[in-house]
PDB file of N, CA and C in Angstrom:
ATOM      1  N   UNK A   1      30.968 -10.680 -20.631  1.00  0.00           N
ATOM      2  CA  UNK A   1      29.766 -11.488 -20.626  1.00  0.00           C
ATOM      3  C   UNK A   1      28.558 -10.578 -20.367  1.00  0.00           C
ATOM      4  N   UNK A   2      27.333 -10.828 -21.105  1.00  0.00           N
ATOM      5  CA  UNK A   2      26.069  -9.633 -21.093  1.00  0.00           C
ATOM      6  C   UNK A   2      25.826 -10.213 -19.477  1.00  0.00           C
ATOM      7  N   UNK A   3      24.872  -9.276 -19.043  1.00  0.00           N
ATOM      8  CA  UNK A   3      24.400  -9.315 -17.846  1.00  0.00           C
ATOM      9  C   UNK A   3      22.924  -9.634 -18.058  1.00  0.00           C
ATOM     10  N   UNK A   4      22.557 -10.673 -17.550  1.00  0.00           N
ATOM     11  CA  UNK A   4      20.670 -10.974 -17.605  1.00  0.00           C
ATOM     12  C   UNK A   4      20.172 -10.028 -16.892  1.00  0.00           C
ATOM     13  N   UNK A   5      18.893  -9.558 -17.123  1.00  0.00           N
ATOM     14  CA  UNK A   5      18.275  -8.739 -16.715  1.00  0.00           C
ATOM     15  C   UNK A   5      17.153  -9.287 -15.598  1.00  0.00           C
ATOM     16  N   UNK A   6      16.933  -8.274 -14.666  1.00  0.00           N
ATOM     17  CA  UNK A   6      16.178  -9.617 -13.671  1.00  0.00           C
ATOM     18  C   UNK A   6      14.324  -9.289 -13.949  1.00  0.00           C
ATOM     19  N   UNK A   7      13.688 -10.813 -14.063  1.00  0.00           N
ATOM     20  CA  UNK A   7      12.358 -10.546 -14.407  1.00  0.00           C
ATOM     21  C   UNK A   7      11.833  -9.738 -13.342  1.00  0.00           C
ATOM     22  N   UNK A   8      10.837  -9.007 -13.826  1.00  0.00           N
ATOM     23  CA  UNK A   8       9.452  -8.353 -12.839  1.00  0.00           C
ATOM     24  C   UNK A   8       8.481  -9.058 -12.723  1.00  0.00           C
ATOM     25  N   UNK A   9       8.226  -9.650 -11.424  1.00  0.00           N
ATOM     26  CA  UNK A   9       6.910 -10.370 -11.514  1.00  0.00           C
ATOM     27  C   UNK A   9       5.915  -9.370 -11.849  1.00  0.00           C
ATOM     28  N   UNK A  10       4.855  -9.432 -12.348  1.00  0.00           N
ATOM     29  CA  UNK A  10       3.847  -8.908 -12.937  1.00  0.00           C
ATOM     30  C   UNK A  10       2.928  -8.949 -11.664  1.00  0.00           C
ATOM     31  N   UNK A  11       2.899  -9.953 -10.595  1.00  0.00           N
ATOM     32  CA  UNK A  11       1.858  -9.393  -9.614  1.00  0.00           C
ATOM     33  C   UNK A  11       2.127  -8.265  -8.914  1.00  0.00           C
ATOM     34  N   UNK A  12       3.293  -8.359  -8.480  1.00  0.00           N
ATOM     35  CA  UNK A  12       4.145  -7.692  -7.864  1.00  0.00           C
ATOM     36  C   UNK A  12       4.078  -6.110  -8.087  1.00  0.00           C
ATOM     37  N   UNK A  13       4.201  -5.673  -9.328  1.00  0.00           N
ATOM     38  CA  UNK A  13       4.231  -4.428 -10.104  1.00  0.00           C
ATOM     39  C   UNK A  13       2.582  -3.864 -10.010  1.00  0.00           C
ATOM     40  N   UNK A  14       2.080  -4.789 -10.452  1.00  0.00           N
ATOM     41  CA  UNK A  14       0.177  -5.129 -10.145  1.00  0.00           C
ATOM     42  C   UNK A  14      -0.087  -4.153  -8.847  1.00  0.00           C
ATOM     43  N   UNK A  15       0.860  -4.918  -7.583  1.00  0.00           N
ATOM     44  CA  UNK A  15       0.603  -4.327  -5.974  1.00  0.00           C
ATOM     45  C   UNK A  15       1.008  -3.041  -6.013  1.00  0.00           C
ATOM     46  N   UNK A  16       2.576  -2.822  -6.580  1.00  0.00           N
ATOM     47  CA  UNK A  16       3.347  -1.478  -6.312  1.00  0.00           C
ATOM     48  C   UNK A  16       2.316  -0.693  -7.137  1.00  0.00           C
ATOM     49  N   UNK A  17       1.370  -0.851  -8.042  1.00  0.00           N
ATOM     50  CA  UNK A  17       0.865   0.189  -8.543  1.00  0.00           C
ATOM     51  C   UNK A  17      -0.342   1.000  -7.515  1.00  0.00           C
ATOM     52  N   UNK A  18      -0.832  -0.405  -6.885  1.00  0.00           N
ATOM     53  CA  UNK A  18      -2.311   0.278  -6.056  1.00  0.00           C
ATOM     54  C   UNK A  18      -1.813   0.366  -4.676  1.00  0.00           C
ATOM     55  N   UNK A  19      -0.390   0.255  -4.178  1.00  0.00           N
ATOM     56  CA  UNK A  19       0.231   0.997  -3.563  1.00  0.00           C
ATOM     57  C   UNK A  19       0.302   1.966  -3.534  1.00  0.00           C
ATOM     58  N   UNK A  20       1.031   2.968  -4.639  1.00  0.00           N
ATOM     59  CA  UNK A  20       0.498   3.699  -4.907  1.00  0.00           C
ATOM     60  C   UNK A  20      -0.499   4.810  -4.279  1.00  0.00           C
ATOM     61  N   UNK A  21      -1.308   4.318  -4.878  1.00  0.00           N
ATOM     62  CA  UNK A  21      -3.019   5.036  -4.315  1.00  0.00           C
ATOM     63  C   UNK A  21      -3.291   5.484  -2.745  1.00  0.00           C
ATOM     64  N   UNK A  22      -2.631   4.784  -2.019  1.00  0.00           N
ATOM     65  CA  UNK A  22      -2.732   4.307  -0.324  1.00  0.00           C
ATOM     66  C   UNK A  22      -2.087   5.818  -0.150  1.00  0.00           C
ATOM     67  N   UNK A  23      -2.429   6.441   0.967  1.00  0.00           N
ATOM     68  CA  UNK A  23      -1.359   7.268   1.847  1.00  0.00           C
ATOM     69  C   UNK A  23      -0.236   7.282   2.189  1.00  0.00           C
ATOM     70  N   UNK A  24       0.706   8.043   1.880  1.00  0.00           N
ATOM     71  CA  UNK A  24       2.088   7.965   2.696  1.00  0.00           C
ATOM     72  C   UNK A  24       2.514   8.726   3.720  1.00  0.00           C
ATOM     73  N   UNK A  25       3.271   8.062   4.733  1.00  0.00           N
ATOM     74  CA  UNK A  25       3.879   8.683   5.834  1.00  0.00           C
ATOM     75  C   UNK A  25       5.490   8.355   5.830  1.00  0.00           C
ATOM     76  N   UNK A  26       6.057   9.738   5.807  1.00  0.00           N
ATOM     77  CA  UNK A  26       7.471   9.505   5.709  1.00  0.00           C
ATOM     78  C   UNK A  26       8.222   9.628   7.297  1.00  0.00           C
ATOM     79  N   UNK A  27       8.932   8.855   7.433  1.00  0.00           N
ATOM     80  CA  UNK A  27       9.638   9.115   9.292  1.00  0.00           C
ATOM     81  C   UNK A  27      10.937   8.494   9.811  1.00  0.00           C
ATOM     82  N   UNK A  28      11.364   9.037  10.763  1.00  0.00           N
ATOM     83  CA  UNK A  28      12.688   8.893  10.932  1.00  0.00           C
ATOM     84  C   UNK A  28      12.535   7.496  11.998  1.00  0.00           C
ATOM     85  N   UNK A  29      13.305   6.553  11.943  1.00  0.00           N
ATOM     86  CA  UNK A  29      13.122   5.594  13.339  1.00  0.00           C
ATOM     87  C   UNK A  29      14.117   6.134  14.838  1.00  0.00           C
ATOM     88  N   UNK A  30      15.059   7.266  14.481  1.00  0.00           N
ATOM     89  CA  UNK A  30      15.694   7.125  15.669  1.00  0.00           C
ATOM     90  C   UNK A  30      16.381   6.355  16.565  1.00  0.00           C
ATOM     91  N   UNK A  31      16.081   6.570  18.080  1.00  0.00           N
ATOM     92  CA  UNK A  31      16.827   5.192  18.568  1.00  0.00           C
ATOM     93  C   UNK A  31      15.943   3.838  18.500  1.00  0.00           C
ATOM     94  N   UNK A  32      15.151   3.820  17.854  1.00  0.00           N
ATOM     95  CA  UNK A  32      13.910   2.618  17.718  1.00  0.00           C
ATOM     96  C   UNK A  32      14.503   1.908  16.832  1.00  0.00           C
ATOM     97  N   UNK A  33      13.773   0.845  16.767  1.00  0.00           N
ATOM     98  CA  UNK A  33      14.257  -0.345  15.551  1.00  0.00           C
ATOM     99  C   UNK A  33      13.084   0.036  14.604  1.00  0.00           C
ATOM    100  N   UNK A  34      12.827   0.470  13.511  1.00  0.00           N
ATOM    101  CA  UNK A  34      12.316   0.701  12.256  1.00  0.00           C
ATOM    102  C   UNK A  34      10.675   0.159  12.302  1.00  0.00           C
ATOM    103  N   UNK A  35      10.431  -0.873  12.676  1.00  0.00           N
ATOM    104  CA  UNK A  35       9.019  -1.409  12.924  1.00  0.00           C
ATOM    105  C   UNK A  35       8.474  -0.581  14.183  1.00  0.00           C
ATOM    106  N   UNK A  36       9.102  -0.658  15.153  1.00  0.00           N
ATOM    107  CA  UNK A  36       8.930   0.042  16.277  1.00  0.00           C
ATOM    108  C   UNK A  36       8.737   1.379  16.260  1.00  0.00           C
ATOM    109  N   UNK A  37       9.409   2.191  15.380  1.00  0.00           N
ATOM    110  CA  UNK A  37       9.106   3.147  15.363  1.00  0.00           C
ATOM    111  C   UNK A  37       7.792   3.930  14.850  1.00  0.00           C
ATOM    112  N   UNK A  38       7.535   2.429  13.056  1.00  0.00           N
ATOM    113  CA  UNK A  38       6.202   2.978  13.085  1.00  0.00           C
ATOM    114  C   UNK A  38       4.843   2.590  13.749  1.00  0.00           C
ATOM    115  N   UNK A  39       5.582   1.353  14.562  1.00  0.00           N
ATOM    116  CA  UNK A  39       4.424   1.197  15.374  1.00  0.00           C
ATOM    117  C   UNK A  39       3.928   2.269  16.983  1.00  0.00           C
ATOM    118  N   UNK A  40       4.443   3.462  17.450  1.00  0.00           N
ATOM    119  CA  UNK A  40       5.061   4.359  18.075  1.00  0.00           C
ATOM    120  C   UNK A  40       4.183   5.743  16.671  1.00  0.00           C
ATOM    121  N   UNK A  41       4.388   5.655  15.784  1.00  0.00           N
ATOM    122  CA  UNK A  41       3.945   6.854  15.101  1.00  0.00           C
ATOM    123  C   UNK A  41       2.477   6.777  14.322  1.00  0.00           C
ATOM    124  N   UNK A  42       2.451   5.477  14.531  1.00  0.00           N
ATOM    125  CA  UNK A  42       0.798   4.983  14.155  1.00  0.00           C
ATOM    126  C   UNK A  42      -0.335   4.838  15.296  1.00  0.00           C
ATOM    127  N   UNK A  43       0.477   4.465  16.782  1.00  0.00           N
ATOM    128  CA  UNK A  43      -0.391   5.099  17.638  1.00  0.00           C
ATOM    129  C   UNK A  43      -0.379   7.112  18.156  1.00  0.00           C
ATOM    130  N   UNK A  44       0.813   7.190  17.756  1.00  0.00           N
ATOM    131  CA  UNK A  44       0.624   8.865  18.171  1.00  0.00           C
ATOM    132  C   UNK A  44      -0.170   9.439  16.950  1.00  0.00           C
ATOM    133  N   UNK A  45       0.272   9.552  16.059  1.00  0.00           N
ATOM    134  CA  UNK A  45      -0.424  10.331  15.291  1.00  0.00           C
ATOM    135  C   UNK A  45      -2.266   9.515  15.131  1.00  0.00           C
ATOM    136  N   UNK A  46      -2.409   8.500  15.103  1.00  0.00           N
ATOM    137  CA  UNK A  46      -4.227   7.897  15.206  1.00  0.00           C
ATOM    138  C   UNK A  46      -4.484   7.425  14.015  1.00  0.00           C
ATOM    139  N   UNK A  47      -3.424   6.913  12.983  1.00  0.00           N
ATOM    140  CA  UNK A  47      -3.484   6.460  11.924  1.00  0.00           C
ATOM    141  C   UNK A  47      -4.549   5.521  11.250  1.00  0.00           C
ATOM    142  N   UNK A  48      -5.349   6.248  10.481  1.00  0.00           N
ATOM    143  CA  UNK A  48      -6.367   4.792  10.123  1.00  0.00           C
ATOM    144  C   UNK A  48      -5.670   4.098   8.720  1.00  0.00           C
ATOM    145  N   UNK A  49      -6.052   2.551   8.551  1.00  0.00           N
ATOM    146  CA  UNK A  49      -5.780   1.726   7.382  1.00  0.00           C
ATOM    147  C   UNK A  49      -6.358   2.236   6.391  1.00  0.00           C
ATOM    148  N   UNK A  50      -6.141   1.923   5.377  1.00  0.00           N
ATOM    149  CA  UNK A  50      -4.750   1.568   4.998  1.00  0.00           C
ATOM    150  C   UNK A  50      -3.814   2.936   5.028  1.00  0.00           C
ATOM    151  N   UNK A  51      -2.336   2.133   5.330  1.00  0.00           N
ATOM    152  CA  UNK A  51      -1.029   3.483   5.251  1.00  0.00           C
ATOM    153  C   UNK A  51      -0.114   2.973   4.603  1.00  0.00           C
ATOM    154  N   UNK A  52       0.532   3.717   3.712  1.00  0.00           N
ATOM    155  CA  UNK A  52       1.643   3.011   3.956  1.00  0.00           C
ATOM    156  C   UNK A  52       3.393   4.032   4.464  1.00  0.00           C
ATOM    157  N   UNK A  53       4.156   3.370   5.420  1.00  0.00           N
ATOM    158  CA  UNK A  53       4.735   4.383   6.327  1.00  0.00           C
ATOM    159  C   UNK A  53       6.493   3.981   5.250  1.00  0.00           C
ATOM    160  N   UNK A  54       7.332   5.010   5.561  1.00  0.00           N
ATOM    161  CA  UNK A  54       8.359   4.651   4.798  1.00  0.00           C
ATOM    162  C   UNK A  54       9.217   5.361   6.040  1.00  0.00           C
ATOM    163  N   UNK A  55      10.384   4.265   6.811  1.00  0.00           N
ATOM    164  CA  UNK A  55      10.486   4.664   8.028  1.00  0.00           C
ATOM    165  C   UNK A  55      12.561   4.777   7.524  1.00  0.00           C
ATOM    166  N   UNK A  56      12.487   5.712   7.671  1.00  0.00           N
ATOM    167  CA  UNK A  56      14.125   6.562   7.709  1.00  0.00           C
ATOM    168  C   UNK A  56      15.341   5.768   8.126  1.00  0.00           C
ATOM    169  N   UNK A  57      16.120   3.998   8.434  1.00  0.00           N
ATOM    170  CA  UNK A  57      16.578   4.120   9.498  1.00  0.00           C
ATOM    171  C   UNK A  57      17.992   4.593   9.153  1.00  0.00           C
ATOM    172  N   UNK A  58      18.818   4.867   8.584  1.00  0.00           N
ATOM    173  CA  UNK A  58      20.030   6.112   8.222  1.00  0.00           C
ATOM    174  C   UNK A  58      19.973   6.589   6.903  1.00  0.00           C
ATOM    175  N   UNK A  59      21.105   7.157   6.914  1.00  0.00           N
ATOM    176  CA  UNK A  59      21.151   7.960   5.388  1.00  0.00           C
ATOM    177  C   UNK A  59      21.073   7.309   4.062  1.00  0.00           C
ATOM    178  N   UNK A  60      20.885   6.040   3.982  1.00  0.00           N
ATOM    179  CA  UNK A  60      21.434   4.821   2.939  1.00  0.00           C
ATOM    180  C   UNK A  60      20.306   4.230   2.969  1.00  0.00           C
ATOM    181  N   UNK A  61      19.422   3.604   4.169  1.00  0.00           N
ATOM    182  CA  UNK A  61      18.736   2.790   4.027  1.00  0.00           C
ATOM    183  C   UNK A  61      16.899   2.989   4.893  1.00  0.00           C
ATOM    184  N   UNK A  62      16.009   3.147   4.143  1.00  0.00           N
ATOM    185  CA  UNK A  62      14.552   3.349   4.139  1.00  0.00           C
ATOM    186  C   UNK A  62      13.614   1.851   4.098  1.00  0.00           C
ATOM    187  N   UNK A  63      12.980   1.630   5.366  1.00  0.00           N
ATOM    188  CA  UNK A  63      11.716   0.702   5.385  1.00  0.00           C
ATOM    189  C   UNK A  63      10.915   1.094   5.155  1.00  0.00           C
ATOM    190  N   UNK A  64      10.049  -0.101   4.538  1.00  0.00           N
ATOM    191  CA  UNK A  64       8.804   0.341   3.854  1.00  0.00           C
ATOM    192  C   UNK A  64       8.007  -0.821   4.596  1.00  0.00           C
ATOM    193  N   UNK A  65       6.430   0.099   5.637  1.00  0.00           N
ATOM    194  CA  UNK A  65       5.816  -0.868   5.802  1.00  0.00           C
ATOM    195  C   UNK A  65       4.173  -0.547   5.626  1.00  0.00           C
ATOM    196  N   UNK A  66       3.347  -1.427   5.235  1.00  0.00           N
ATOM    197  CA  UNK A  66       2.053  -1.227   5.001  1.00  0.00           C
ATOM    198  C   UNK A  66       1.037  -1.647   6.586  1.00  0.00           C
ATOM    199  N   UNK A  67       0.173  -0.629   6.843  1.00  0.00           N
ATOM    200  CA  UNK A  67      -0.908  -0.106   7.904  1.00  0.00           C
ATOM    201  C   UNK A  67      -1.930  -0.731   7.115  1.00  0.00           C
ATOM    202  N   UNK A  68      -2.523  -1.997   7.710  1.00  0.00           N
ATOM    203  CA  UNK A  68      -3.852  -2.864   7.154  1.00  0.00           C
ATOM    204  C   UNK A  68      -4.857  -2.947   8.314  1.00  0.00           C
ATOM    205  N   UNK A  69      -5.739  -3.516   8.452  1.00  0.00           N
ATOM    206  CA  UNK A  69      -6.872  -3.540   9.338  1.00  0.00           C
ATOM    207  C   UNK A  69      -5.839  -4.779  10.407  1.00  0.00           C
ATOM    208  N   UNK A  70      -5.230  -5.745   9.462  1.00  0.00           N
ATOM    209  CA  UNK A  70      -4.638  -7.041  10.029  1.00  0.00           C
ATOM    210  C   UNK A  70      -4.130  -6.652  10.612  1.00  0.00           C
ATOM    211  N   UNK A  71      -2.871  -5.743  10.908  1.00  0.00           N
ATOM    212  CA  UNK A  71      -2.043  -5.493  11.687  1.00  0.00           C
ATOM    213  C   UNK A  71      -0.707  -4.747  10.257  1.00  0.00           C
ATOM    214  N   UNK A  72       0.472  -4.609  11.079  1.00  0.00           N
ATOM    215  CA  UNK A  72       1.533  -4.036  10.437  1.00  0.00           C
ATOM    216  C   UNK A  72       2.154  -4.890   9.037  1.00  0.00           C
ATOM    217  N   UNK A  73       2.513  -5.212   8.424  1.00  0.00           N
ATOM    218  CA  UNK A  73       3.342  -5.892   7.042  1.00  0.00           C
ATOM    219  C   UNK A  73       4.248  -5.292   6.397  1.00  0.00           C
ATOM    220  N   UNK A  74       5.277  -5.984   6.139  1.00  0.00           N
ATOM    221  CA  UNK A  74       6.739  -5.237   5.251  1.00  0.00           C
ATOM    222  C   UNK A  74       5.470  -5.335   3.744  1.00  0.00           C
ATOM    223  N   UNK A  75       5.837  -4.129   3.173  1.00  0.00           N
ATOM    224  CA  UNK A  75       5.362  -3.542   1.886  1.00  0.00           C
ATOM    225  C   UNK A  75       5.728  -4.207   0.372  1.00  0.00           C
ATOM    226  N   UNK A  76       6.549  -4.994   0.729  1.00  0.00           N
ATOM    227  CA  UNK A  76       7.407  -6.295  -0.627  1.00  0.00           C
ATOM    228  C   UNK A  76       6.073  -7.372  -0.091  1.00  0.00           C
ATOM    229  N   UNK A  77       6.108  -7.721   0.830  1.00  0.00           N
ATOM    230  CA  UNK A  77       4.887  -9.038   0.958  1.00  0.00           C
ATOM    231  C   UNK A  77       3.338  -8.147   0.659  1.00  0.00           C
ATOM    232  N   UNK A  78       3.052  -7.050   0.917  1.00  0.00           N
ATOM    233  CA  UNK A  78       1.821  -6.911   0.752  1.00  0.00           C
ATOM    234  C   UNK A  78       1.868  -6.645  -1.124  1.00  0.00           C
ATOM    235  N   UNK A  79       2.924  -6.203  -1.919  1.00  0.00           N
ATOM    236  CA  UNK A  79       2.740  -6.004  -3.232  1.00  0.00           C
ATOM    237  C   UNK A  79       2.434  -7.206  -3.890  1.00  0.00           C
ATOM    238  N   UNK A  80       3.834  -8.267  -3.384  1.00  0.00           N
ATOM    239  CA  UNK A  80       3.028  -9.690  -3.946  1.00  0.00           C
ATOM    240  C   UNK A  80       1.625 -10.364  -3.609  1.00  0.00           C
ATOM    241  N   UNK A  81       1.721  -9.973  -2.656  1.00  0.00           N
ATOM    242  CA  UNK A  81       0.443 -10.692  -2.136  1.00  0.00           C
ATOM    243  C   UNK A  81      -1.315  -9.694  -1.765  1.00  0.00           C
ATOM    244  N   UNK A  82      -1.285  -8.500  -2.687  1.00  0.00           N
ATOM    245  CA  UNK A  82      -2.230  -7.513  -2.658  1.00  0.00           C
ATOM    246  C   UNK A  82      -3.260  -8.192  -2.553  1.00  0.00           C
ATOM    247  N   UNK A  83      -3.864  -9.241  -3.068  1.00  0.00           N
ATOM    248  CA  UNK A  83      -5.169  -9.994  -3.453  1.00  0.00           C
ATOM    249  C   UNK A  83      -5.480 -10.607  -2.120  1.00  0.00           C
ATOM    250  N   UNK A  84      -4.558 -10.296  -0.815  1.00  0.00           N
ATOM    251  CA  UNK A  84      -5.217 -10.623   0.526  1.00  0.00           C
ATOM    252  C   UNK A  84      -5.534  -9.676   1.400  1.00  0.00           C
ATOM    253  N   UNK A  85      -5.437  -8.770   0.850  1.00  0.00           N
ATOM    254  CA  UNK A  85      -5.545  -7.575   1.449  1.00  0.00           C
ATOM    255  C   UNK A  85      -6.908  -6.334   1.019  1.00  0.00           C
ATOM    256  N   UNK A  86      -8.533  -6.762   1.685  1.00  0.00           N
ATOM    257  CA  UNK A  86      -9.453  -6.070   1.672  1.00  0.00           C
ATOM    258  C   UNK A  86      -9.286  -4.669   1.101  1.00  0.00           C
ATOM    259  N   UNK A  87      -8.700  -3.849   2.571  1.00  0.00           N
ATOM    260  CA  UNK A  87      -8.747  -2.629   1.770  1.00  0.00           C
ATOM    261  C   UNK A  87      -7.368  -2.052   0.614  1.00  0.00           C
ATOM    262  N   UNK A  88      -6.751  -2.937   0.165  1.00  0.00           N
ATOM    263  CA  UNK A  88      -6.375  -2.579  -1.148  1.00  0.00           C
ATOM    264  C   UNK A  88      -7.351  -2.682  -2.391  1.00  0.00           C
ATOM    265  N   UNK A  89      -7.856  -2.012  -3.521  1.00  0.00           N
ATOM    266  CA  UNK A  89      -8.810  -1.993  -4.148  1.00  0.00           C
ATOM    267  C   UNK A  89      -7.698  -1.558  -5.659  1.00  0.00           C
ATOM    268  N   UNK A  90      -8.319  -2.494  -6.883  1.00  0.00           N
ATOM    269  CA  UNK A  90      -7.268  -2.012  -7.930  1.00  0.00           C
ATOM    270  C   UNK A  90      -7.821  -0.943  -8.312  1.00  0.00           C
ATOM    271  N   UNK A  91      -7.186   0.143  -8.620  1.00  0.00           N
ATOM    272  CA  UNK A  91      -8.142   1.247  -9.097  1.00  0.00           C
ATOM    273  C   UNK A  91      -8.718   1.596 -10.181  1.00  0.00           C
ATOM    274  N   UNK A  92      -8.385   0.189 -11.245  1.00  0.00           N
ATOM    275  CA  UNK A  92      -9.660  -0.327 -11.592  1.00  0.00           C
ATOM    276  C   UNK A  92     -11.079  -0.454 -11.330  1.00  0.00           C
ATOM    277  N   UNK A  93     -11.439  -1.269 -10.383  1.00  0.00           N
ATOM    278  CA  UNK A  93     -12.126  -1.500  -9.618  1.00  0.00           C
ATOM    279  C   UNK A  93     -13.137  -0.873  -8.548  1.00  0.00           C
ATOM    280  N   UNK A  94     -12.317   0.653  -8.563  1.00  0.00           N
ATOM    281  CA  UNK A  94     -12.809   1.914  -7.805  1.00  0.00           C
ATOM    282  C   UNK A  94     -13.817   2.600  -9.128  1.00  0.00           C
ATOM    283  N   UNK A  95     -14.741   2.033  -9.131  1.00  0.00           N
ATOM    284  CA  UNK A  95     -15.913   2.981 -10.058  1.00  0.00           C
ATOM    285  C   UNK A  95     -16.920   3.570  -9.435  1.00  0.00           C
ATOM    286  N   UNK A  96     -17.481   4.973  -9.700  1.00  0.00           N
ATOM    287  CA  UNK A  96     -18.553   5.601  -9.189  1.00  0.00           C
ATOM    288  C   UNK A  96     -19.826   4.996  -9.048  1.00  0.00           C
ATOM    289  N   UNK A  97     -20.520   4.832  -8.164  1.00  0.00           N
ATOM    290  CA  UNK A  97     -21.449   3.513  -8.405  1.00  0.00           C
ATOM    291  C   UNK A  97     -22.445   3.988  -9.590  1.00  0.00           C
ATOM    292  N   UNK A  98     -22.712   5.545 -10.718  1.00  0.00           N
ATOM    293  CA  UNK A  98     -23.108   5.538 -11.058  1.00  0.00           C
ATOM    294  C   UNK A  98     -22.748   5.019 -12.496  1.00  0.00           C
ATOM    295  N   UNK A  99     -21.895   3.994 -12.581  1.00  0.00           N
ATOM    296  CA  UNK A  99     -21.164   3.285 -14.011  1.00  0.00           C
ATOM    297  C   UNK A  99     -21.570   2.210 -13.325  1.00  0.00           C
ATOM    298  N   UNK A 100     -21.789   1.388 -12.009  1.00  0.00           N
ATOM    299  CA  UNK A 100     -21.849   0.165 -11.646  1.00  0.00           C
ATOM    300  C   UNK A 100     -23.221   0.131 -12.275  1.00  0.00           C
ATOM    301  N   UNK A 101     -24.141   0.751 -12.503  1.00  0.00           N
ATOM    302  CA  UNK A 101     -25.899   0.240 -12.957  1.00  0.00           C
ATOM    303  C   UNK A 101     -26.138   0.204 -14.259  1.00  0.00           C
ATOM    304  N   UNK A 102     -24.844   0.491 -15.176  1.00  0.00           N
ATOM    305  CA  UNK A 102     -25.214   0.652 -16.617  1.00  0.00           C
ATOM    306  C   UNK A 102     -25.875   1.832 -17.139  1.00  0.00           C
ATOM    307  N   UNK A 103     -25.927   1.982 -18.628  1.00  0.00           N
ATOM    308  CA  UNK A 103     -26.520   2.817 -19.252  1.00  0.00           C
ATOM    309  C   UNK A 103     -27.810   2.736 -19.740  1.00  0.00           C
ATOM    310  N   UNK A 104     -28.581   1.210 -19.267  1.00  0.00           N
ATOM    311  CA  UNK A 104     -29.615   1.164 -19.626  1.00  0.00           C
ATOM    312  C   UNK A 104     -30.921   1.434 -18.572  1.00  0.00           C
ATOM    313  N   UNK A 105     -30.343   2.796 -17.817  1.00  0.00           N
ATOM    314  CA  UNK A 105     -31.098   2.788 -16.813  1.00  0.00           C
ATOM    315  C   UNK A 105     -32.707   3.765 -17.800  1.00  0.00           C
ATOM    316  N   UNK A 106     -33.570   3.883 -17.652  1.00  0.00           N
ATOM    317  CA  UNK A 106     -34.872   5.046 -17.534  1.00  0.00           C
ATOM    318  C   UNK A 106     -35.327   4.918 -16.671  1.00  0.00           C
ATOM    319  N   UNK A 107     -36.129   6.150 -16.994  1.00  0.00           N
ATOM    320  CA  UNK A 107     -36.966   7.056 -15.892  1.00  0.00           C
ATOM    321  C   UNK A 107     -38.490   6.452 -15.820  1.00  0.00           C
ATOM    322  N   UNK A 108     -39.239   6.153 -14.957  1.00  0.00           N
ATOM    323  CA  UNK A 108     -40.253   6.391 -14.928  1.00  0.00           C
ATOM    324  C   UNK A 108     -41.370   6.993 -14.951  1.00  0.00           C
ATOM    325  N   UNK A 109     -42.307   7.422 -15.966  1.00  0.00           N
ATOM    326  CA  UNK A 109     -43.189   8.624 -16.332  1.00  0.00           C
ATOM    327  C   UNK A 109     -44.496   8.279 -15.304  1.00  0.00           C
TER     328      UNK A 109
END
């Protein structure tokens, strides 16, 4: 029997892309529980938002969590849900402000 293939939500892929863009921090959790740990490596190291941390907890298995102004978030809810999240920006959207005024600017003589 074929195997269905599973859809990609399209917002979703949308987030993982301007994910992306954000900073990464890679880290081990240790004897910590995985949130804990990056909450422990986001105050030591002085981490500013946005981050996003990808936290070690054995050889098999890696958390992924996103550093927002809000507070901490698993990185699957912030992809679907990017459009609540300020400082995510599509990078689209990231233009030099000298394209934001148009080309119909002149000079004054």
């Amino acid at each position: 029997m074929a195997r269905r293939r599973k859809r990609k939500s399209r917002r979703r892929q949308e987030g993982r892309r301007i994910l992306e863009q954000v900073p990464q921090y890679s880290i081990e959790s240790g004897e910590d529980k995985p949130v804990t740990a990056a909450r422990k490596f986001i105050r030591a190291q002085g981490i500013i938002p946005p981050a996003l941390l990808l936290v070690k907890r054995n050889e098999h298995t890696t958390d992924r969590y996103f550093w927002a102004e809000k507070g901490l978030f698993g990185a699957q809810y912030v992809e679907e849900n990017h459009f609540l999240f300020p400082s995510l920006k599509h990078p689209d959207e990231l233009q030099p402000p000298s394209m934001l005024l148009g080309t119909g600017v002149t000079e004054a003589k």
